[in-house]
Protein backbone atom coordinates (compact mmCIF):
# COMPACT_ATOMS: atom_id res chain seq x y z
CA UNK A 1 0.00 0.00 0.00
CA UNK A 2 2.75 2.44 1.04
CA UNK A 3 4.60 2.32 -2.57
CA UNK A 4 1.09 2.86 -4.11
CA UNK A 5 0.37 5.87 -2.56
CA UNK A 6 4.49 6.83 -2.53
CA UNK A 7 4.19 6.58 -6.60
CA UNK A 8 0.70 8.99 -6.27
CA UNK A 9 1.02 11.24 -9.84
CA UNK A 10 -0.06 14.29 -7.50
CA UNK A 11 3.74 14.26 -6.03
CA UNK A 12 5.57 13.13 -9.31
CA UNK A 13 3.55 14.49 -12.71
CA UNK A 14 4.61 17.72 -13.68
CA UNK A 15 2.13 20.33 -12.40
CA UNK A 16 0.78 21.77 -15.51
CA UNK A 17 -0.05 18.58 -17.10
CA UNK A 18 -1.35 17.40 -14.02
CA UNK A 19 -3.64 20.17 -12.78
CA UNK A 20 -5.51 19.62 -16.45
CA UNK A 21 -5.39 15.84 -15.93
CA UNK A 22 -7.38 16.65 -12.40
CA UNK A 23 -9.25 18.79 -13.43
CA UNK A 24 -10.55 18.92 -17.06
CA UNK A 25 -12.57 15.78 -16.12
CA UNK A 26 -14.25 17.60 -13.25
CA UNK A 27 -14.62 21.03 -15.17
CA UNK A 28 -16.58 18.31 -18.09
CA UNK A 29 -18.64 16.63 -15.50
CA UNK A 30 -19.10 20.25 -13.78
CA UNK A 31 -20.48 21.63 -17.13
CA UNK A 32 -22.76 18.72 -17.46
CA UNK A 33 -24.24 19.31 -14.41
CA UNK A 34 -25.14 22.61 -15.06
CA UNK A 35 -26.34 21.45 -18.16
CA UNK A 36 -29.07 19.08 -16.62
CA UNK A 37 -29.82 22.19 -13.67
CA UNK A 38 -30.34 24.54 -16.74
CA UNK A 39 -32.09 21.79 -18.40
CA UNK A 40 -34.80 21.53 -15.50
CA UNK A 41 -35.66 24.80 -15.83
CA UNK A 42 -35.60 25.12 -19.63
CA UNK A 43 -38.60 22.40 -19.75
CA UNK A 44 -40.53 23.70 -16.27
CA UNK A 45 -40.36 27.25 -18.66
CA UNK A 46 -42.58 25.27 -20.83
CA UNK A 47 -45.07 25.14 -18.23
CA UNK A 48 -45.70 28.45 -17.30
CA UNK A 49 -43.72 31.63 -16.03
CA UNK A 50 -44.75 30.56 -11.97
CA UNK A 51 -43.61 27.47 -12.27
CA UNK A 52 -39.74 29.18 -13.55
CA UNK A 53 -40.42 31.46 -10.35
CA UNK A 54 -41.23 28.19 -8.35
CA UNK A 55 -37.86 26.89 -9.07
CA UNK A 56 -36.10 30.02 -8.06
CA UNK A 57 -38.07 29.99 -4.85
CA UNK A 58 -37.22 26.30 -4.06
CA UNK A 59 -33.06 27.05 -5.25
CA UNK A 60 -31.90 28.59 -2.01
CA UNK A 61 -33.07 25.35 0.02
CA UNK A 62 -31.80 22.67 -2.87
CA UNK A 63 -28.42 25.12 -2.68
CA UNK A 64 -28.13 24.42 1.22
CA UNK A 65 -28.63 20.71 0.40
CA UNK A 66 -26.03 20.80 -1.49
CA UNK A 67 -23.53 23.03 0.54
CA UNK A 68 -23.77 20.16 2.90
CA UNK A 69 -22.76 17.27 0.79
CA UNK A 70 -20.27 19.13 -1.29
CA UNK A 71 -18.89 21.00 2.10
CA UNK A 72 -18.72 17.71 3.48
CA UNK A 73 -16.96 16.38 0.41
CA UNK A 74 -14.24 19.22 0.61
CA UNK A 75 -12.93 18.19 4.16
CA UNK A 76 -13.02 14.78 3.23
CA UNK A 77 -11.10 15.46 0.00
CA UNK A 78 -8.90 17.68 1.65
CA UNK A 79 -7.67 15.09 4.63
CA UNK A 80 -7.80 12.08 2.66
CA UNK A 81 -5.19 13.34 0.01
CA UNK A 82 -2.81 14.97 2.94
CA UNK A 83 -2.83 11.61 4.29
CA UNK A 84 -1.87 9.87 1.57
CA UNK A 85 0.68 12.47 1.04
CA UNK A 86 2.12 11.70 4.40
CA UNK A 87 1.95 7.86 3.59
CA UNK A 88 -0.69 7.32 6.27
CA UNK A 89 -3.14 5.10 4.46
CA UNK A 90 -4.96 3.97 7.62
CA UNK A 91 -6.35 7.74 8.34
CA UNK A 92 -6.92 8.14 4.97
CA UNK A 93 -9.22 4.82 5.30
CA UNK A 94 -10.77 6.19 8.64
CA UNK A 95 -11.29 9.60 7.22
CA UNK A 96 -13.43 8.16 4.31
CA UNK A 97 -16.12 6.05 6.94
CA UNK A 98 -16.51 8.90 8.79
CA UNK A 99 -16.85 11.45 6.08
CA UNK A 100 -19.58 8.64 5.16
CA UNK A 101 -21.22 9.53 8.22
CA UNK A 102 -21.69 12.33 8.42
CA UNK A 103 -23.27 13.15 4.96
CA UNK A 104 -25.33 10.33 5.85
CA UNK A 105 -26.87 12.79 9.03
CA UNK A 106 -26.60 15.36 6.90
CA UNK A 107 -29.44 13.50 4.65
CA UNK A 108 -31.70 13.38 8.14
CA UNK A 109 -31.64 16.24 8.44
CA UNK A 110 -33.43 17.35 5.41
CA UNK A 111 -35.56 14.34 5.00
CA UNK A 112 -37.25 16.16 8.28
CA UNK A 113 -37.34 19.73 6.05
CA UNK A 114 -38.72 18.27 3.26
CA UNK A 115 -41.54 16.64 5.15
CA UNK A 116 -42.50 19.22 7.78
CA UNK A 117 -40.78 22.62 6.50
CA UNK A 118 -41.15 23.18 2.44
CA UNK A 119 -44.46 25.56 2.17
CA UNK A 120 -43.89 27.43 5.43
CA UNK A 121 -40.20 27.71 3.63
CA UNK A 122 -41.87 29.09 0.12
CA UNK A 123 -44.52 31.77 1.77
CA UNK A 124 -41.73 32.75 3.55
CA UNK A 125 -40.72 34.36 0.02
CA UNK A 126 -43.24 35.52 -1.39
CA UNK A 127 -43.99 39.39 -1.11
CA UNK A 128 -47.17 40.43 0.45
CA UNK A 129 -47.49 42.70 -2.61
CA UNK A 130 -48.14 39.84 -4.63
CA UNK A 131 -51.54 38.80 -6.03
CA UNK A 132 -53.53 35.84 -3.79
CA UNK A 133 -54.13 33.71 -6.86
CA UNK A 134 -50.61 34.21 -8.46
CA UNK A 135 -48.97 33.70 -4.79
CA UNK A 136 -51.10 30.27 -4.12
CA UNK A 137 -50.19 28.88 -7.50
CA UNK A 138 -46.22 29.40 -7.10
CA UNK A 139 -46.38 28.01 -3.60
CA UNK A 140 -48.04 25.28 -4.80
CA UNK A 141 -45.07 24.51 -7.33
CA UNK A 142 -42.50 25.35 -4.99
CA UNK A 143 -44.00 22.35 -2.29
CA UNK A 144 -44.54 19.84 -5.05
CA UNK A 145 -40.83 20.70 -6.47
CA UNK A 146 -39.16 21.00 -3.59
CA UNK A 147 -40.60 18.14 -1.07
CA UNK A 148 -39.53 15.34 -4.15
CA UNK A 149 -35.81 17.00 -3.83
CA UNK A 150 -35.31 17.06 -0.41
CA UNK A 151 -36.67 13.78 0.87
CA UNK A 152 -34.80 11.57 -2.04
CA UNK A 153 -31.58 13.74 -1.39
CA UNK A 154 -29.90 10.67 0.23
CA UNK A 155 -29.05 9.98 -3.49
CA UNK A 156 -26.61 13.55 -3.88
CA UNK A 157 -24.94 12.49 -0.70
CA UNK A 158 -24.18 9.67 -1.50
CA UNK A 159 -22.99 10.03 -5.14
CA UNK A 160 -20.76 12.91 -4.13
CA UNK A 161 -19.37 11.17 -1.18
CA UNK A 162 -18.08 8.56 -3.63
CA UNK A 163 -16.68 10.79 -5.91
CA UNK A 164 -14.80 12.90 -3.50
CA UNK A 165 -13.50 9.07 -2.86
CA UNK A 166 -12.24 8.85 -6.14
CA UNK A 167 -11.62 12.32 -6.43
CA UNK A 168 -8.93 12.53 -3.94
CA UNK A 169 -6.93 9.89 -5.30
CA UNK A 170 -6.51 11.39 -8.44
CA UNK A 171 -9.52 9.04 -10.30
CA UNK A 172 -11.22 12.25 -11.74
CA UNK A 173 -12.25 10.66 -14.58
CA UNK A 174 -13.86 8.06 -13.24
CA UNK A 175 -15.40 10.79 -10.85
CA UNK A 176 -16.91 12.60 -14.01
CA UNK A 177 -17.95 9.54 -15.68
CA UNK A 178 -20.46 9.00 -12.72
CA UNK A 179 -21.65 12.52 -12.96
CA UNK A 180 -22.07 12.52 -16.58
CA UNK A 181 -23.96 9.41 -16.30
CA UNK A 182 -26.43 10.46 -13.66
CA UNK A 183 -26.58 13.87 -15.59
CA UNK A 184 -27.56 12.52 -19.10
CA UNK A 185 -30.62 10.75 -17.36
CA UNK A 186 -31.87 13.32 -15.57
CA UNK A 187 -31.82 14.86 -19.34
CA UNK A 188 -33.49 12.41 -20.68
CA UNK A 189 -36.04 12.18 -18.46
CA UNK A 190 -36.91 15.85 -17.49
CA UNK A 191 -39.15 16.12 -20.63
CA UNK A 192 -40.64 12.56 -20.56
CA UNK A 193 -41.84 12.89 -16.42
CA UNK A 194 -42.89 16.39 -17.15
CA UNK A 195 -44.84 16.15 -19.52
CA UNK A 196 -46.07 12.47 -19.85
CA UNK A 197 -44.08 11.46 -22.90
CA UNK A 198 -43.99 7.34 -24.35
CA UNK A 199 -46.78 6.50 -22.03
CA UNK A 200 -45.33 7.82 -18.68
CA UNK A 201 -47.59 9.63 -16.35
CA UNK A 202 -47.62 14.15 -17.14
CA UNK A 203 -46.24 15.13 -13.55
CA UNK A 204 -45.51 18.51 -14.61
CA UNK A 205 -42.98 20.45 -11.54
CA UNK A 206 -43.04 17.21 -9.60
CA UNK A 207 -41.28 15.38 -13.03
CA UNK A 208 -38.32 17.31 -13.00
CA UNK A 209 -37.84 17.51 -9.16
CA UNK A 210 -38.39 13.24 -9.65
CA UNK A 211 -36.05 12.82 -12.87
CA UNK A 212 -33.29 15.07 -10.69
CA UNK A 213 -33.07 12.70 -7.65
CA UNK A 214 -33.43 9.96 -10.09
CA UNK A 215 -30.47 10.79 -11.76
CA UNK A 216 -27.97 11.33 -8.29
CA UNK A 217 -29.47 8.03 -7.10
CA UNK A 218 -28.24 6.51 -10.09
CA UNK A 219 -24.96 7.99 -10.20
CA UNK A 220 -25.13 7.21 -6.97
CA UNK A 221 -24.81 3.81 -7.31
CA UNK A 222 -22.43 3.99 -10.68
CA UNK A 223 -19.51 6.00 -8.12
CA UNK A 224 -20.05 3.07 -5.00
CA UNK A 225 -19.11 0.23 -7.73
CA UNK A 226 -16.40 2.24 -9.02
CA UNK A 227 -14.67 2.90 -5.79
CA UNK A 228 -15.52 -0.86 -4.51
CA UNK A 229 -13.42 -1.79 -7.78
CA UNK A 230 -11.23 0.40 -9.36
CA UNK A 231 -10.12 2.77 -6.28
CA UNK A 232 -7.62 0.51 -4.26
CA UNK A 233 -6.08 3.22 -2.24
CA UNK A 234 -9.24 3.76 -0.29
CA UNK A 235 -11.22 1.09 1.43
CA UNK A 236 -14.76 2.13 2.76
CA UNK A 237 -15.08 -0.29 5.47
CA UNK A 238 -17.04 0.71 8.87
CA UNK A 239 -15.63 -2.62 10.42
CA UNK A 240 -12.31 -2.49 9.75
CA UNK A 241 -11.87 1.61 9.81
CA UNK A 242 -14.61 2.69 12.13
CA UNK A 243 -15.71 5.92 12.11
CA UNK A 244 -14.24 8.08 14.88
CA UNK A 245 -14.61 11.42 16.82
CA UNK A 246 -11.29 12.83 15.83
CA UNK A 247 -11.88 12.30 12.40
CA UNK A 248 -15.21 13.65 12.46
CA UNK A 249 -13.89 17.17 14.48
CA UNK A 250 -11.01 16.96 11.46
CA UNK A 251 -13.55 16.94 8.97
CA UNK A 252 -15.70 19.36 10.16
CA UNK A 253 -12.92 22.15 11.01
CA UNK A 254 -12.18 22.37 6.91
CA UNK A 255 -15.77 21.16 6.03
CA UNK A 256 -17.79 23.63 8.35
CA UNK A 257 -16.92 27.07 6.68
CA UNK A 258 -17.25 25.23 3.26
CA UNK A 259 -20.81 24.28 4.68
CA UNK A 260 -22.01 27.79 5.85
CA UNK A 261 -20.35 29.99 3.18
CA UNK A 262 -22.86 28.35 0.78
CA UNK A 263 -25.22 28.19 2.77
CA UNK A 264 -24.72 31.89 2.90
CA UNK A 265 -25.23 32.23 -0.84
CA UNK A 266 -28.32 30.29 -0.19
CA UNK A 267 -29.44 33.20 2.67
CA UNK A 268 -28.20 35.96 -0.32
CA UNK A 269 -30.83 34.13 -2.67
CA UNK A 270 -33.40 33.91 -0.45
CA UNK A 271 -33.19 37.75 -0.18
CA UNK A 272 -32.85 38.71 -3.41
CA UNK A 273 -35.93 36.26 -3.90
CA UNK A 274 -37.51 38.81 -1.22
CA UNK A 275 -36.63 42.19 -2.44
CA UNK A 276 -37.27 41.21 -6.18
CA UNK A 277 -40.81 40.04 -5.71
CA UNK A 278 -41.61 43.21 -3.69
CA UNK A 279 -41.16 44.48 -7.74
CA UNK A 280 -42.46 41.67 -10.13
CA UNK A 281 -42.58 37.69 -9.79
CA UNK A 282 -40.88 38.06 -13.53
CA UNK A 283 -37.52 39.61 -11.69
CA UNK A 284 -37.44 36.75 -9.90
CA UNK A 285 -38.49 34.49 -12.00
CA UNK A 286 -35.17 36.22 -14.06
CA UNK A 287 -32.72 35.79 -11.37
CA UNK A 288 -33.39 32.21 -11.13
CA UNK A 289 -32.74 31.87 -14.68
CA UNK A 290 -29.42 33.82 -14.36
CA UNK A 291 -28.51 31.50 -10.97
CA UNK A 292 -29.29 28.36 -13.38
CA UNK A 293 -27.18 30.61 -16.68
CA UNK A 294 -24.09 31.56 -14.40
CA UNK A 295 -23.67 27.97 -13.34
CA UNK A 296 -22.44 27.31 -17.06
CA UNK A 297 -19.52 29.79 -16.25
CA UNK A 298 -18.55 29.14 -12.72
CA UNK A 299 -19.15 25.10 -12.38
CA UNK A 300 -15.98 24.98 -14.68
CA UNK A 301 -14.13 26.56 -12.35
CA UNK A 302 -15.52 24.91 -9.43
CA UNK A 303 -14.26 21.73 -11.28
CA UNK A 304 -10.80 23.10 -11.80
CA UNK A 305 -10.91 23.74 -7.99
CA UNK A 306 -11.87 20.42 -7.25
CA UNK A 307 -8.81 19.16 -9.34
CA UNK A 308 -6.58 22.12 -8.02
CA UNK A 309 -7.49 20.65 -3.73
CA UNK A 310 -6.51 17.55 -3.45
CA UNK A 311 -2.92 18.83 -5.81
CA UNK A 312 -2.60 21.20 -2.95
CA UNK A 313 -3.27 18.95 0.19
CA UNK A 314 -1.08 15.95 -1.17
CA UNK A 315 1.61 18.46 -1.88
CA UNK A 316 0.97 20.21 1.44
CA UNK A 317 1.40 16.96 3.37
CA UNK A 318 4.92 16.21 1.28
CA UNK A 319 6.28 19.42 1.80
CA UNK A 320 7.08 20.46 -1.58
CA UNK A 321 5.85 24.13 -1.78
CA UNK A 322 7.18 24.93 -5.02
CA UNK A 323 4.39 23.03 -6.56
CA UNK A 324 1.86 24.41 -4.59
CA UNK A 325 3.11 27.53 -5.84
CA UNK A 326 2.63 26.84 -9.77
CA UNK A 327 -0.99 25.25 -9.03
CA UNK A 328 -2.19 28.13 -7.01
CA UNK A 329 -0.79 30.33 -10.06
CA UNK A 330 -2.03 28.26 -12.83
CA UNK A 331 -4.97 27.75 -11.44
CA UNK A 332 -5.84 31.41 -11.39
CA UNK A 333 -4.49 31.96 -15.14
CA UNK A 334 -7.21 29.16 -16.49
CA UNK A 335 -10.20 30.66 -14.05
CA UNK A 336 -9.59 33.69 -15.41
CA UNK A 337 -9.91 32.52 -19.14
CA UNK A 338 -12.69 30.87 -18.13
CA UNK A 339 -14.75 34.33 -16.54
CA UNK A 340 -14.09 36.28 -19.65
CA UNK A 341 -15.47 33.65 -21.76
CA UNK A 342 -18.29 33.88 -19.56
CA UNK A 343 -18.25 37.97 -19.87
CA UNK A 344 -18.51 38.05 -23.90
CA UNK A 345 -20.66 35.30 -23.86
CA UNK A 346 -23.37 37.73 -21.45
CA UNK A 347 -22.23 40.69 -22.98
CA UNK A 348 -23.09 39.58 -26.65
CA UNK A 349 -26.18 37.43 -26.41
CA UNK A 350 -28.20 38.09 -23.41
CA UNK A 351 -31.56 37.96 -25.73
CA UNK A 352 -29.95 34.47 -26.60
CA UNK A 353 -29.73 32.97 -23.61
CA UNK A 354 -32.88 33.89 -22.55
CA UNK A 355 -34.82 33.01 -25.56
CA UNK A 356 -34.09 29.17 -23.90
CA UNK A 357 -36.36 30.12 -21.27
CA UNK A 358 -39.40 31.06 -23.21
CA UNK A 359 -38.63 34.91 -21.86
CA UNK A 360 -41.57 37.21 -21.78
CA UNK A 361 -41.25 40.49 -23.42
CA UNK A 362 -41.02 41.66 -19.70
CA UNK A 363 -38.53 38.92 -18.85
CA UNK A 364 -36.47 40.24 -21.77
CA UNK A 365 -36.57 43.89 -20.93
CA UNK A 366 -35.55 43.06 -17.28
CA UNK A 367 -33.05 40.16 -18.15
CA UNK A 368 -31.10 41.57 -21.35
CA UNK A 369 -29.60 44.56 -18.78
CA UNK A 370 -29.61 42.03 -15.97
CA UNK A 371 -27.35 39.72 -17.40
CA UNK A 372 -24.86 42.74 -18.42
CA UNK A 373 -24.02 44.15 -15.58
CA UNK A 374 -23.70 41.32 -13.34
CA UNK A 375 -21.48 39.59 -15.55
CA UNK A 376 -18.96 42.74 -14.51
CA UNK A 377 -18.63 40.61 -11.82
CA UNK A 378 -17.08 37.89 -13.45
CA UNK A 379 -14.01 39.99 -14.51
CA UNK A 380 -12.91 39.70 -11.06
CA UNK A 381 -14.78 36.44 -9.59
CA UNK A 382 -11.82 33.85 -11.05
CA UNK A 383 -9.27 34.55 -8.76
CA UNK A 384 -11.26 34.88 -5.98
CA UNK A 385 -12.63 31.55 -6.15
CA UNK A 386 -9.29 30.58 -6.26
CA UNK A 387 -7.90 32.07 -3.10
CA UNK A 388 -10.72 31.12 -1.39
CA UNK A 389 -10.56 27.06 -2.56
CA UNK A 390 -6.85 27.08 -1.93
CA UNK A 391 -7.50 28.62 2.25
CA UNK A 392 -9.50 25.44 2.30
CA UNK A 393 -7.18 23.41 0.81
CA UNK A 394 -4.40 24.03 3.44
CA UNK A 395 -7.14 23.36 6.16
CA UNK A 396 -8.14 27.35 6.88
CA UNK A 397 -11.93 26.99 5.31
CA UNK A 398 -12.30 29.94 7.90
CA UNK A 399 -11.04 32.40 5.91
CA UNK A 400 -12.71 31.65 3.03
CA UNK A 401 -16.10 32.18 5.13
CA UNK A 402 -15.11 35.78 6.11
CA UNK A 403 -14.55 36.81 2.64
CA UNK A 404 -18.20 34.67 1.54
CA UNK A 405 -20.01 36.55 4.13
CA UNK A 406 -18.51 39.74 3.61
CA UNK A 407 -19.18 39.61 -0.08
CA UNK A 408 -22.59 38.04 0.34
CA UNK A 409 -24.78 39.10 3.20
CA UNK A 410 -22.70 42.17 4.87
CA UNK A 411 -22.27 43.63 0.82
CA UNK A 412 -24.18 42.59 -1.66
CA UNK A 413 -27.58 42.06 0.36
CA UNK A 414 -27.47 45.57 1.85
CA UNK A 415 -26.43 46.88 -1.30
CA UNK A 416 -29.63 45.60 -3.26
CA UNK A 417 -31.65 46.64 -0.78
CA UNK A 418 -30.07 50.21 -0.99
CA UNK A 419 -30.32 50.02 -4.95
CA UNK A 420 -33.98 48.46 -4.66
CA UNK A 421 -35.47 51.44 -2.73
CA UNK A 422 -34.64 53.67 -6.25
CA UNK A 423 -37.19 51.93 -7.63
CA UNK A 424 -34.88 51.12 -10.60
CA UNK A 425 -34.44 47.16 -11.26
CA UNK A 426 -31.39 47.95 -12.89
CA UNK A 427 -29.36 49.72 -10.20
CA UNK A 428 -30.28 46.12 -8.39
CA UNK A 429 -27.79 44.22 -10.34
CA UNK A 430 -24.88 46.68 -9.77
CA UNK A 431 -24.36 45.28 -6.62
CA UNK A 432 -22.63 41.98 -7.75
CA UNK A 433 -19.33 44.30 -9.36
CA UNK A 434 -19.71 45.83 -6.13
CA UNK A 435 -19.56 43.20 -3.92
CA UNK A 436 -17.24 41.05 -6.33
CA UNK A 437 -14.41 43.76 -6.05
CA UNK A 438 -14.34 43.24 -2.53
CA UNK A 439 -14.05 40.04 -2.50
CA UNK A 440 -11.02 39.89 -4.87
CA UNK A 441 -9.46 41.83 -2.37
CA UNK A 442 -10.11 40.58 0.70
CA UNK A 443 -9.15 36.66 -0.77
CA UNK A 444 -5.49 37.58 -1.33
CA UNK A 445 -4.78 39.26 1.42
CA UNK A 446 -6.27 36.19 3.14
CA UNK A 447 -4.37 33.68 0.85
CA UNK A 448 -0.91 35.23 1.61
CA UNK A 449 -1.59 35.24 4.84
CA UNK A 450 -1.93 31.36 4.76
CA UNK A 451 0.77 30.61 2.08
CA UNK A 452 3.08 32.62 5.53
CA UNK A 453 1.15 30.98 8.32
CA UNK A 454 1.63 27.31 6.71
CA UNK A 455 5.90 28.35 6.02
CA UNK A 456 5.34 28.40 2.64
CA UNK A 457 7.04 31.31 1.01
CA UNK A 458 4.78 34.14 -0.83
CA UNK A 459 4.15 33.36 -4.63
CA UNK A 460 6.23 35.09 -6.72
């Protein structure tokens, strides 16, 4: 076991080659994913504009759902690689049962939400300004979406437990093939569960809430026999590694700031949802189309993330800095790219990319400006990202919470509400440059505070 993990590619393959090895699966798989989210709404469009503004109203909860598993996923990715970089194969082992754990109480606990908590969540949103008839029908939407998502979730913790498995053992493309695969039926079936096609039942909002879980259940199960037979350097065994409290307080230290600093995004949606219905149920029916469009711009990064963390950790536990160093740095050159792809892309075709939405002539005079000016933002986003995924990395998620609630709920929140009370939509949106620029700062001061803390010298 020890010369298999001493021969790991993270410590040997030059860093370049490797960082796109790691990551270009996961950036694939990432863009997939936000090809099936994008998907769901494309075909619930079909239905009517509520049920669009339904799935906005249900996104800040299915965000937190996610925060969990993924935040989870980061500390276990994180630990799991430094162990193996420190030849310790046995952690590594216990680190993965307990990981399994605890995204396994993470699924409790919004089994219990999604039975007892969805409609008081989706009044909670709506604006009192808001026609009675209009209000009951997107509540209606949001309950029948949103219960389906949360109470079969235990198939999203489970898939991306397993392929933070495989993940941090350098198997990202086996990782992406189980996302891909989960992700192309949740494709397929969006339009058949929705609306009734080759003799299945018309479900309407409830279809695509029912292909989604579908999908992660059976990616799911694709990731657990990959890892049972193809990942040898990690053995998910709750007999012979049992799941223990230091582990779990390990975990949660890196996993715990990933955890709330989406969950904070989920809080910034849930007030945006707030202040934009106090104008129209179109804005917000727009901003949950531009949460679902901007996905196609940062999951890419997120997957080059996910390939640039467990690069850092292994390196991190084998002290050789000077790698670190030219993954941080390339990292940030190819997130960069990425955001002002993303820029001209919003820039040049906002009509475009709204058109896939079935977009209103209302939707389309607040979305064509919308999309502009928040994709300012995205000029500066890419290297934030970065700093912030690389404090985790080194085990100071803290950090990268300041910056996420400094950016999200202490900026950009206030500073909507501010813009809101012109009564111009369109001052609204400035707030994402606004709060963006802060955030760039803010995440490398905190990132070369870490590369000192850790004794690694300051990149060059």
């Amino acid at each position: 076991m020890d010369s298999t993990v001493h021969e790991n590619k993270m410590g040997t393959m030059p860093v370049n080659r490797l960082l796109i090895s790691m990551a270009v699966p996961m950036m694939i798989s990432m863009l997939v994913q936000a090809l099936y989210n994008v998907v769901d709404s494309i075909f619930v469009s079909r239905i009517d504009e509520f049920a669009l503004t339904a799935v906005g109203l249900a996104f800040p909860m299915q965000n937190m759902l996610i925060a969990f598993a993924v935040g989870f996923g980061v500390g276990i990715n994180a630990l799991i690689s430094r162990a193996l970089g420190e030849k310790k194969p046995d952690v590594a082992n216990r680190i993965a049962s307990t990981g399994f754990l605890l995204e396994g109480l993470s699924y409790l606990i919004f089994l219990i939400i999604g039975l007892f908590f969805a409609e008081p969540f989706a009044r909670a949103q709506i604006d009192a300004a808001t026609p009675a008839e209009d209000a009951e029908i997107i509540v209606r939407y949001t309950v029948d979406y949103l219960q389906i998502v949360l109470v079969c979730s235990f198939g999203v913790f489970c898939e991306i437990t397993f392929e933070r498995l495989l993940q941090s053992t350098g198997k990202t493309a086996w990782s992406m093939v189980t996302q891909m695969i989960g992700a192309v039926f949740n494709i397929i079936f969006d339009p058949i569960l929705i609306f009734g096609l080759l003799g299945f039942p018309r479900m309407g909002i409830a279809g695509a809430a029912a292909a989604t879980v579908a999908g992660q259940i059976l990616a799911a199960g694709c990731a657990f026999f990959i890892n049972k037979h193809k990942n040898h350097e990690i053995q998910l065994s709750f007999t012979r590694y049992k799941p223990s409290l230091r582990a779990a307080k390990e975990i949660s230290r890196i996993s715990i700031p990933s955890i709330v600093m989406s969950s904070v995004s989920s809080a910034m949606t849930f007030f945006m949802n707030r202040i934009l219905m106090g104008f129209t149920s179109t804005a917000a029916a727009f901003f949950g189309v531009y949460i679902k469009l901007q996905s196609f711009v940062f999951m890419p990064v997120f997957g080059l993330n996910n390939g640039m963390v467990p690069i850092i950790g292994y390196n991190y536990g084998a002290r050789q800095p000077e790698r670190i160093h030219k993954t941080i740095r390339l990292a940030m050159l190819y997130a960069t790219a990425i955001m002002l792809i993303g820029f001209a892309v919003f820039q040049l075709l906002p009509d475009f990319l709204l058109g896939f939405f079935d977009a209103s002539e209302d939707m389309l005079r607040i979305g064509e400006p919308g999309l502009r000016i928040i994709s300012v933002s995205f000029l500066l986003a890419g290297v934030s990202v970065i700093c912030s995924s690389a404090c985790q990395a080194f085990g100071f998620g803290m950090y990268s919470l300041y910056i996420s609630v400094a950016r999200q709920l202490v900026v950009l929140v206030p500073v909507a509400w501010l813009m809101s009370m012109t009564g111009v939509l369109d001052n609204i949106w400035w707030s994402w440059p606004i709060a963006e620029l802060i955030s760039l700062g803010g995440g490398l001061l905190m990132l070369r505070h870490v590369l000192r803390k850790t004794g690694m010298r300051k990149l060059a």
